[in-house]
N, C-alpha and C. Protein backbone atom coordinates (compact mmCIF):
# COMPACT_ATOMS: atom_id res chain seq x y z
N UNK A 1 339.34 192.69 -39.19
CA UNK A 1 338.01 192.54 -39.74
C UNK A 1 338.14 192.24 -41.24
N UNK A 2 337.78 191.28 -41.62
CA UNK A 2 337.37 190.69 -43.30
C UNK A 2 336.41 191.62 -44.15
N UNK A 3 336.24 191.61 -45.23
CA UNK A 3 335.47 192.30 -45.75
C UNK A 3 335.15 191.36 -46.94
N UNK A 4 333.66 191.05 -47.50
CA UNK A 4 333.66 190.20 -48.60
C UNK A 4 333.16 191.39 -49.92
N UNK A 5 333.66 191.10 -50.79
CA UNK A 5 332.61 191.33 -52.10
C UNK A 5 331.01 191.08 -52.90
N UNK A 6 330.43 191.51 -52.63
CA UNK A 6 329.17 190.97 -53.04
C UNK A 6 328.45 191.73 -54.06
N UNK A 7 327.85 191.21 -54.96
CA UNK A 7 327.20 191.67 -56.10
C UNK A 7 325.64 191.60 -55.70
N UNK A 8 324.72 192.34 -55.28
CA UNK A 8 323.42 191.66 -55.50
C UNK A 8 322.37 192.74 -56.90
N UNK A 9 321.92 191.75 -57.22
CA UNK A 9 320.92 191.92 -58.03
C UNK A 9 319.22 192.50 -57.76
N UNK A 10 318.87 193.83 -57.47
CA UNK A 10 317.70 193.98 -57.29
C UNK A 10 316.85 194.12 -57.86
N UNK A 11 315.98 193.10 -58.53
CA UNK A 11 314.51 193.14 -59.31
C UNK A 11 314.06 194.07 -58.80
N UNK A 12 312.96 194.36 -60.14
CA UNK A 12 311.63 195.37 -60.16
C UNK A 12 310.62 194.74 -59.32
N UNK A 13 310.11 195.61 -59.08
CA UNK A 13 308.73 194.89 -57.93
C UNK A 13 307.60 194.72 -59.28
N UNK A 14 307.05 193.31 -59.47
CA UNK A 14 306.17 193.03 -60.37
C UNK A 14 304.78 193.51 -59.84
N UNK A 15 304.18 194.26 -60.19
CA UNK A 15 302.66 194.45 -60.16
C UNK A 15 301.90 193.73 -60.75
N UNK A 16 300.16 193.73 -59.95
CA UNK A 16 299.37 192.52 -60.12
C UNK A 16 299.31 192.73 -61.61
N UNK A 17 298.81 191.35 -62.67
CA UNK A 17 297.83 192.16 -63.84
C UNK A 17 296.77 193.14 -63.74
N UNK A 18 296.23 193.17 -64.87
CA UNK A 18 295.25 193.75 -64.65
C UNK A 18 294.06 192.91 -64.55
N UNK A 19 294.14 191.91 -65.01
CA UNK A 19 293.04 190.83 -64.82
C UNK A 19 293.05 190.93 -63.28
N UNK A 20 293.94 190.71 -62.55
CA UNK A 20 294.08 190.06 -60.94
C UNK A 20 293.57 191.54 -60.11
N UNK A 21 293.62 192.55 -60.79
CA UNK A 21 293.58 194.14 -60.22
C UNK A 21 291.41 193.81 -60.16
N UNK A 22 290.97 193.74 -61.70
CA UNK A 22 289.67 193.75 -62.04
C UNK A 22 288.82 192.88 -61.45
N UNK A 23 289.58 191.55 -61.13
CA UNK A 23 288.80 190.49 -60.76
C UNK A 23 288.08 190.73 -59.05
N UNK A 24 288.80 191.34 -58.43
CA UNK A 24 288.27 191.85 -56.87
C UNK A 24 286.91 192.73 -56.74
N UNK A 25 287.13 194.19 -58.12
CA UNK A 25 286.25 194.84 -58.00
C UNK A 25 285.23 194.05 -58.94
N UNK A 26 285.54 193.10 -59.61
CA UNK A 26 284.14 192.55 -60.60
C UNK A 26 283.36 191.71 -59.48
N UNK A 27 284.35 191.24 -58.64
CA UNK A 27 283.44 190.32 -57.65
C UNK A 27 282.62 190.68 -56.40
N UNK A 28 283.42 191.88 -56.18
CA UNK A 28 282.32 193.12 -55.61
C UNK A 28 281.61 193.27 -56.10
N UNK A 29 281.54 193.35 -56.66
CA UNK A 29 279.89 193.95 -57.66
C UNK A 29 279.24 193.30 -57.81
N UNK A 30 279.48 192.06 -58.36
CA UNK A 30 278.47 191.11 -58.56
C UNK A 30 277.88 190.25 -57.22
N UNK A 31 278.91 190.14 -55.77
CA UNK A 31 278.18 189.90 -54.94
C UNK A 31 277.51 191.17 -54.38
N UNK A 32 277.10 192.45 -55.28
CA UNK A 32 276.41 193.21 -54.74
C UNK A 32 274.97 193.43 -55.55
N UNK A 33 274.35 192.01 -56.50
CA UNK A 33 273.77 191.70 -57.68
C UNK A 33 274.11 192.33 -58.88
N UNK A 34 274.90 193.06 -59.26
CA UNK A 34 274.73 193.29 -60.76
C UNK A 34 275.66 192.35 -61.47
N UNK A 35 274.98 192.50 -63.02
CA UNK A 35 274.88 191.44 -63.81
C UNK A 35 276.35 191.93 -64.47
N UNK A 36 276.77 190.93 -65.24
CA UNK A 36 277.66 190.76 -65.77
C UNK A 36 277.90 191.49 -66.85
N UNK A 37 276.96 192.04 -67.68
CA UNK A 37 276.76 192.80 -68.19
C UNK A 37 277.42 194.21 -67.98
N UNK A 38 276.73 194.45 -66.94
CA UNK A 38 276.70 195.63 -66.55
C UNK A 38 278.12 195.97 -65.66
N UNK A 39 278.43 195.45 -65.06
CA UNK A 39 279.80 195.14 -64.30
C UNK A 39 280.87 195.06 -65.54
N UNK A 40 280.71 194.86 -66.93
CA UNK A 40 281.93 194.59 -67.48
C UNK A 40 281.46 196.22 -68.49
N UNK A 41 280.56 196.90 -68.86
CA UNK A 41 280.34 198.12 -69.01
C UNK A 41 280.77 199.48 -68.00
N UNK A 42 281.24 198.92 -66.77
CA UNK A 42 281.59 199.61 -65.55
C UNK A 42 283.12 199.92 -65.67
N UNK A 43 283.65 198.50 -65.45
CA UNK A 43 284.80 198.18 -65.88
C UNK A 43 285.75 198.20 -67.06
N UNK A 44 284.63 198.01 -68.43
CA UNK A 44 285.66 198.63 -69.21
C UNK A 44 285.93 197.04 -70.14
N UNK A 45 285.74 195.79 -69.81
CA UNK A 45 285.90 194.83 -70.07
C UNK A 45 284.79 193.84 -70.61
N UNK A 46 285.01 192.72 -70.88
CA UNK A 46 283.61 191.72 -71.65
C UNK A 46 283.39 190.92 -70.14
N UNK A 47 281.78 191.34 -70.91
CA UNK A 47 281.13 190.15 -70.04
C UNK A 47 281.05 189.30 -69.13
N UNK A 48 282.24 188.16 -70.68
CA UNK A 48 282.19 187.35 -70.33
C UNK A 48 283.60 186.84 -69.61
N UNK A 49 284.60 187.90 -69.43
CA UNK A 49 285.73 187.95 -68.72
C UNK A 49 285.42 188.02 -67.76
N UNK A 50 284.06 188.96 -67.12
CA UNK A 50 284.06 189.39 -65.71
C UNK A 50 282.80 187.96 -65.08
N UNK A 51 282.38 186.87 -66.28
CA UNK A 51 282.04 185.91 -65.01
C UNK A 51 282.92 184.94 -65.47
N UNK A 52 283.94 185.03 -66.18
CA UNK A 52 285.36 183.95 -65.57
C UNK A 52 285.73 184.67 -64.29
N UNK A 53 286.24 185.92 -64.37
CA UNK A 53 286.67 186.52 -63.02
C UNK A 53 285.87 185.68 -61.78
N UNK A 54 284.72 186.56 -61.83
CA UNK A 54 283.99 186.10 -60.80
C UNK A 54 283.50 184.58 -59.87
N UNK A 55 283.65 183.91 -60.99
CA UNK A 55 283.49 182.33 -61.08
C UNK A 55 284.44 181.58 -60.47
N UNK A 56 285.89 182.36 -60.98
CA UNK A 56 287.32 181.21 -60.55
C UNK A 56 287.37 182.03 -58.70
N UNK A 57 287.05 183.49 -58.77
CA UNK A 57 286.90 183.66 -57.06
C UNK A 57 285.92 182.95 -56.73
N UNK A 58 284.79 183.00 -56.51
CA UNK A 58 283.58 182.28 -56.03
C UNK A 58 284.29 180.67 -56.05
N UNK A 59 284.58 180.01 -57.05
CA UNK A 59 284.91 178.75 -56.36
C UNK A 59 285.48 178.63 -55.27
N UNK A 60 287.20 179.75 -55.11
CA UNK A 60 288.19 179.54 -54.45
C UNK A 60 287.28 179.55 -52.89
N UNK A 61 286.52 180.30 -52.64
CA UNK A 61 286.31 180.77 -51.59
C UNK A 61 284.80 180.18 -51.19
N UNK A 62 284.09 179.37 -51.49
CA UNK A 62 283.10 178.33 -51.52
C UNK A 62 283.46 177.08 -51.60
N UNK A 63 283.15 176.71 -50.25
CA UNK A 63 283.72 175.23 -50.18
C UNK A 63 282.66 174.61 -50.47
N UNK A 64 282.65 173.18 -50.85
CA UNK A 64 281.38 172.72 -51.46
C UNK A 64 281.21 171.69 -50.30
N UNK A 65 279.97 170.95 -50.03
CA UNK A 65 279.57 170.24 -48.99
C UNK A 65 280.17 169.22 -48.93
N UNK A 66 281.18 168.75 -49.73
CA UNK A 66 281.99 167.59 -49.08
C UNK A 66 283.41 167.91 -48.20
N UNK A 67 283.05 168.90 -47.92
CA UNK A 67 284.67 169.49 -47.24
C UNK A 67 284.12 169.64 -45.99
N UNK A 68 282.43 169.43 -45.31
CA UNK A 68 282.31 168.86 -44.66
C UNK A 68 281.49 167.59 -44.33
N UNK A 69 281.73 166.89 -44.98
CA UNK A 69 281.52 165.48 -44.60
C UNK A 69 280.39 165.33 -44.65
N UNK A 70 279.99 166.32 -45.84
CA UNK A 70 278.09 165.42 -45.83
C UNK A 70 278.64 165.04 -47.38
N UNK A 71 277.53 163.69 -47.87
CA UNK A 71 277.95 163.50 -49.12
C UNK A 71 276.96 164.08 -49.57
N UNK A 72 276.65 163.66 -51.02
CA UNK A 72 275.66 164.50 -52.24
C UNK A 72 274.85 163.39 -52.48
């Protein structure tokens, strides 16, 4: 029986940011109506971070009407 040598290298497990942590519960909230405002007073953060948050999810996950084949 052979035996080889091997070195391996085990990385740290990277955790989300905190942007990527906030952005789930900001978008909860706000698809539960509250304002941006108030959601980034909840959170701890601006405003206007929590409707970038909210905005770049809402696109991802809203397809717009040409994805089915109606035009504008």
């Amino acid at each position: 029986m052979a035996e080889i040598l091997a070195h391996i290298k085990i990385l740290p497990v990277k955790h989300p940011h905190l942007y990527q942590k906030l952005t789930q519960k900001a978008t909860e909230l706000h698809l539960l109506g509250m304002s941006y405002l108030k959601i980034g007073k909840i959170l701890g953060i601006d405003p206007k971070t929590v409707k970038k948050a909210t905005e770049d999810v809402m696109s991802e996950e809203v397809p717009n009407s040409t994805e089915f084949g109606q035009s504008q």
